[in-house]
Protein backbone atom coordinates (compact mmCIF):
# COMPACT_ATOMS: atom_id res chain seq x y z
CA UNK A 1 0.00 0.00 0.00
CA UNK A 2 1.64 3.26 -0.86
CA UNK A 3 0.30 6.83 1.39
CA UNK A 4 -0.40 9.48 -1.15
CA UNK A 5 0.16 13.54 0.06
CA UNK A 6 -3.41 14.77 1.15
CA UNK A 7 -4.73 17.73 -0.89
CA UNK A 8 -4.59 20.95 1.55
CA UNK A 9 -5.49 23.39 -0.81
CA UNK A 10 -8.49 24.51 1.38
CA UNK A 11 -5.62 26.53 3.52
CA UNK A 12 -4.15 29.18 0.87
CA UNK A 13 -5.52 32.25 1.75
CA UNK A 14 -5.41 31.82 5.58
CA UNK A 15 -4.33 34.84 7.52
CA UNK A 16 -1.02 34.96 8.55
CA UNK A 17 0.49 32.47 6.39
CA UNK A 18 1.87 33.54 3.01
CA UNK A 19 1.15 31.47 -0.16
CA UNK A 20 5.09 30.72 -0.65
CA UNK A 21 5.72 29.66 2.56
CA UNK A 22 2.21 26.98 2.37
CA UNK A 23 3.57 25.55 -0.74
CA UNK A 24 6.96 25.59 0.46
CA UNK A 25 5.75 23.46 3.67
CA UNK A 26 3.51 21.18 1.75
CA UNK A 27 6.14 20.61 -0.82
CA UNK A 28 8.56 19.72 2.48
CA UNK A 29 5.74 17.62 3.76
CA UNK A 30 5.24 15.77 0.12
CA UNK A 31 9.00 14.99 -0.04
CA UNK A 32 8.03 12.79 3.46
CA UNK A 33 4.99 11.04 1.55
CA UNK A 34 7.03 9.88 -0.91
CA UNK A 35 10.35 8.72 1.27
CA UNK A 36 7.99 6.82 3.51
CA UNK A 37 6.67 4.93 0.55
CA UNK A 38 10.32 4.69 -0.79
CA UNK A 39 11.49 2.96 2.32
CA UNK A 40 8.41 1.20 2.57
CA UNK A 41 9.83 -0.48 -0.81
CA UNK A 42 13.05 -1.43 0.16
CA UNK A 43 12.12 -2.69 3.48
CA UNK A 44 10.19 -4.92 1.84
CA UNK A 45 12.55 -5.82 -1.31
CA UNK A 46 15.26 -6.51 1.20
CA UNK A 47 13.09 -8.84 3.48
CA UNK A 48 11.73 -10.74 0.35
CA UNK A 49 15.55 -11.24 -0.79
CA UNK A 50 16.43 -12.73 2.62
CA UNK A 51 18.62 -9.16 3.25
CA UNK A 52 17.18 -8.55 7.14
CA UNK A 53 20.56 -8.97 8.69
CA UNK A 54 22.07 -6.54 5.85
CA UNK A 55 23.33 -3.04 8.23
CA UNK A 56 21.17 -1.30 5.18
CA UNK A 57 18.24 -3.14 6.81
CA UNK A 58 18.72 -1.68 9.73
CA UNK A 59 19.37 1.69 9.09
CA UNK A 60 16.42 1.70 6.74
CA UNK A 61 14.37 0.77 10.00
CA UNK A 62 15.70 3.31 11.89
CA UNK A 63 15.23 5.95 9.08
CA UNK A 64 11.20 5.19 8.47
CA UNK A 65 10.32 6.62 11.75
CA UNK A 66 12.11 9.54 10.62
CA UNK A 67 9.92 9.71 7.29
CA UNK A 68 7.01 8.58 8.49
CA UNK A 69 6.73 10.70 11.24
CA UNK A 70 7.24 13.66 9.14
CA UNK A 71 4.35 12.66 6.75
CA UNK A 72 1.94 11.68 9.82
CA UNK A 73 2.86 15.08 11.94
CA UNK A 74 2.31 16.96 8.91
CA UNK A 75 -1.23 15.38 8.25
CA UNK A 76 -1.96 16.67 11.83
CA UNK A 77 -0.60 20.04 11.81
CA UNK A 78 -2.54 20.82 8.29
CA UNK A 79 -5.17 19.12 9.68
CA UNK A 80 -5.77 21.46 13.18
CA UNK A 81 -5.47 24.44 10.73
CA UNK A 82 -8.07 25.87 9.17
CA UNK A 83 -10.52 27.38 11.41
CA UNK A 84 -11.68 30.64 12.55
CA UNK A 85 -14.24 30.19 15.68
CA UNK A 86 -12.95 30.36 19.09
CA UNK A 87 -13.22 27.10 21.06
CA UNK A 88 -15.98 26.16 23.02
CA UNK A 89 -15.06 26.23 26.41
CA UNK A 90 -17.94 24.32 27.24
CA UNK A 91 -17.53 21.58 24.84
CA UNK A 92 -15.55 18.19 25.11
CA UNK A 93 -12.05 19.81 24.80
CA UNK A 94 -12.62 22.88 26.49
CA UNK A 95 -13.82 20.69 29.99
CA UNK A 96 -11.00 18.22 29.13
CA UNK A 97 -8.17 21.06 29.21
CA UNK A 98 -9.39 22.87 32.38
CA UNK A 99 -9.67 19.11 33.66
CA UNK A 100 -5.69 18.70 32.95
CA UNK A 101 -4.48 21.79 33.17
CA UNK A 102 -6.75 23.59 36.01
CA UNK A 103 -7.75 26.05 32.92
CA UNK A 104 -8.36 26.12 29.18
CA UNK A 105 -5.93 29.80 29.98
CA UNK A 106 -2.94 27.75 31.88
CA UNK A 107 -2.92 25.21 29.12
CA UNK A 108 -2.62 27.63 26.17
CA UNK A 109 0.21 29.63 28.44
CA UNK A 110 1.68 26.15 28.86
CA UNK A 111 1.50 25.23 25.29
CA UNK A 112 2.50 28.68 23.72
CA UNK A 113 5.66 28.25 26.12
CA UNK A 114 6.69 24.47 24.95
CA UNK A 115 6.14 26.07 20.89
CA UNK A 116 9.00 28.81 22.06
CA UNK A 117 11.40 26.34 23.13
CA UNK A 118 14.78 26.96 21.41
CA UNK A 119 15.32 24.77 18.91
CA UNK A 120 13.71 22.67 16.14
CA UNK A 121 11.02 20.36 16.85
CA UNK A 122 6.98 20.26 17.80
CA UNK A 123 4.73 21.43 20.32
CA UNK A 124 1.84 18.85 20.46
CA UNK A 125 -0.77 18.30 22.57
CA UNK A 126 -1.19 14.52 23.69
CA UNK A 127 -3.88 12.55 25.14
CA UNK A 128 -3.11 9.64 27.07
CA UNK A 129 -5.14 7.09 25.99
CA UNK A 130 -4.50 4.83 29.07
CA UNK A 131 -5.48 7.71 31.98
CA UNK A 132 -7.31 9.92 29.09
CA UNK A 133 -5.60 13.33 30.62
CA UNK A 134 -4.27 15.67 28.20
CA UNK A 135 0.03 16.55 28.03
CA UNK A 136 1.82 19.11 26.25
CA UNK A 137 4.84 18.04 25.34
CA UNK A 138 8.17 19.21 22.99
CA UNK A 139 9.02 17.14 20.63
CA UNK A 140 12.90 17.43 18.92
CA UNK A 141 13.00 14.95 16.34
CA UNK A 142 10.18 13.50 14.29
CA UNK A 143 11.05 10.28 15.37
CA UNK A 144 11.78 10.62 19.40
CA UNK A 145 10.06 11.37 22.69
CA UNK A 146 7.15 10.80 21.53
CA UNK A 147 5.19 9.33 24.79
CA UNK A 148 3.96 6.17 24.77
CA UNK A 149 0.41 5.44 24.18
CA UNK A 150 -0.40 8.55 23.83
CA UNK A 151 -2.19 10.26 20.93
CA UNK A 152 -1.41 13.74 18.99
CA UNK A 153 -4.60 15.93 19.56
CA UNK A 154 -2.92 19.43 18.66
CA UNK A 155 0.19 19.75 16.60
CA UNK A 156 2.12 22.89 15.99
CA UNK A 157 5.10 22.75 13.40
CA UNK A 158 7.99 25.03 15.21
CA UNK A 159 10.62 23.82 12.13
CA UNK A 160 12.14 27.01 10.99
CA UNK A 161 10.14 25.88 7.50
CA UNK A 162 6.90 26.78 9.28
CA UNK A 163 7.73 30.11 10.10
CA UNK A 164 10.64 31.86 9.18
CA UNK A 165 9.97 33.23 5.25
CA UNK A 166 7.12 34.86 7.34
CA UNK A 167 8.44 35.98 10.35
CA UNK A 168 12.37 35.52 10.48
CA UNK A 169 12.83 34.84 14.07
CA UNK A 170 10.04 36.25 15.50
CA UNK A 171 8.67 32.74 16.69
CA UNK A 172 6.22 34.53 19.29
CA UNK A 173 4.43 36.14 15.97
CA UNK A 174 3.87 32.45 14.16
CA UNK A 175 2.62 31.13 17.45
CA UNK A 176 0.13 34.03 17.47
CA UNK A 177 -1.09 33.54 14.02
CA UNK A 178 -1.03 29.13 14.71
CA UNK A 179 -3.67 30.19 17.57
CA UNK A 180 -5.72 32.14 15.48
CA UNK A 181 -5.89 29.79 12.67
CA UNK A 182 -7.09 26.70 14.76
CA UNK A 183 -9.34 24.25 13.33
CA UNK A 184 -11.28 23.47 17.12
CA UNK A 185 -13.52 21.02 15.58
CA UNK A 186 -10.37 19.08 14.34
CA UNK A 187 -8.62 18.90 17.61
CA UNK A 188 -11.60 17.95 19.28
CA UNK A 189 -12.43 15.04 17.11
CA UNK A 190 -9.37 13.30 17.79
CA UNK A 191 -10.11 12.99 21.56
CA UNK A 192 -10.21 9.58 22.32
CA UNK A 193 -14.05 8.24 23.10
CA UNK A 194 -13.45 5.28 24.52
CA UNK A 195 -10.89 6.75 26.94
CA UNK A 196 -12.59 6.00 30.73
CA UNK A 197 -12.80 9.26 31.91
């Protein structure tokens, strides 16, 4: 089965992000699409020829998390982008952050902190599907810390790609323009259902 790029086109035109950098960032995110089927295929050629114990095999192991990750975290950050009403503090999410976090206000100070972290990564918002609370956590690579048996319910992009031909170094002013730009009904259909809460 090969993963084809999803069609984003419905964000051009959204405030704050310029049509160069979009395409640039979902020309990025199509260059993971198509390593992740790439590896795919010579993961499998190589265990069909008997290669597994190859150090190509390996390293080709170690380098789909890589590619893969970057597809699926892109899928989620285009994904939670997109909208323009305010969420509804008295919906699903809205109770489940001031649950976690004592406010819907703490965890959006909490989460606009872990997106100004110095460095490359993500700031993503987990739910733990085992206790059903809601994390925020930083995220370097695509392919570390992400916690265990836990699901991505928010992701934010803080790459250089996904902000600097826009804003140069002024991360604070991407993070901003992420927050505005929220797709709420997104974010809250990816809480977990059958999480006992």
């Amino acid at each position: 089965m090969a993963y084809m790029a999803k069609d984003y086109a419905r964000l051009s035109g959204m405030a704050g992000f310029s049509e160069v950098l979009l395409k640039n960032h979902l020309t990025l995110y199509q260059g993971y699409v198509t390593n992740s089927n790439k590896v795919l295929d010579l993961l499998d050629q190589m265990l069909k020829e008997g290669k597994t114990a190859n150090p190509e095999f390996a390293e080709l192991k170690r380098r789909l998390g890589w590619e893969f990750n970057g597809m699926r975290l892109h899928e989620y950050y285009f994904e939670n982008l997109g909208g323009n009403e305010p969420l509804n503090m008295n919906g699903r999410l809205g109770k489940k952050l001031a649950e976690s976090f004592g406010s819907v206000d703490a965890w959006e100070k909490d989460f606009r902190a872990v997106g100004a972290i110095r460095g490359i990564g993500w700031a993503v918002l987990y739910q733990d599907n085992v206790s059903g609370s809601l994390i925020n956590c930083w995220i370097n690579e695509h392919d570390e810390g992400h916690p265990a048996g836990c699901m991505p319910i928010l992701v934010m992009d803080v790459f250089e790609h996904a902000f600097m031909l826009d804003y140069g170094l002024k991360r604070a002013d991407y993070i901003e323009n992420f927050f505005k730009n929220i797709d709420w009904r997104a974010v809250d259909g990816r809480l977990n259902k059958r999480v006992q809460e």
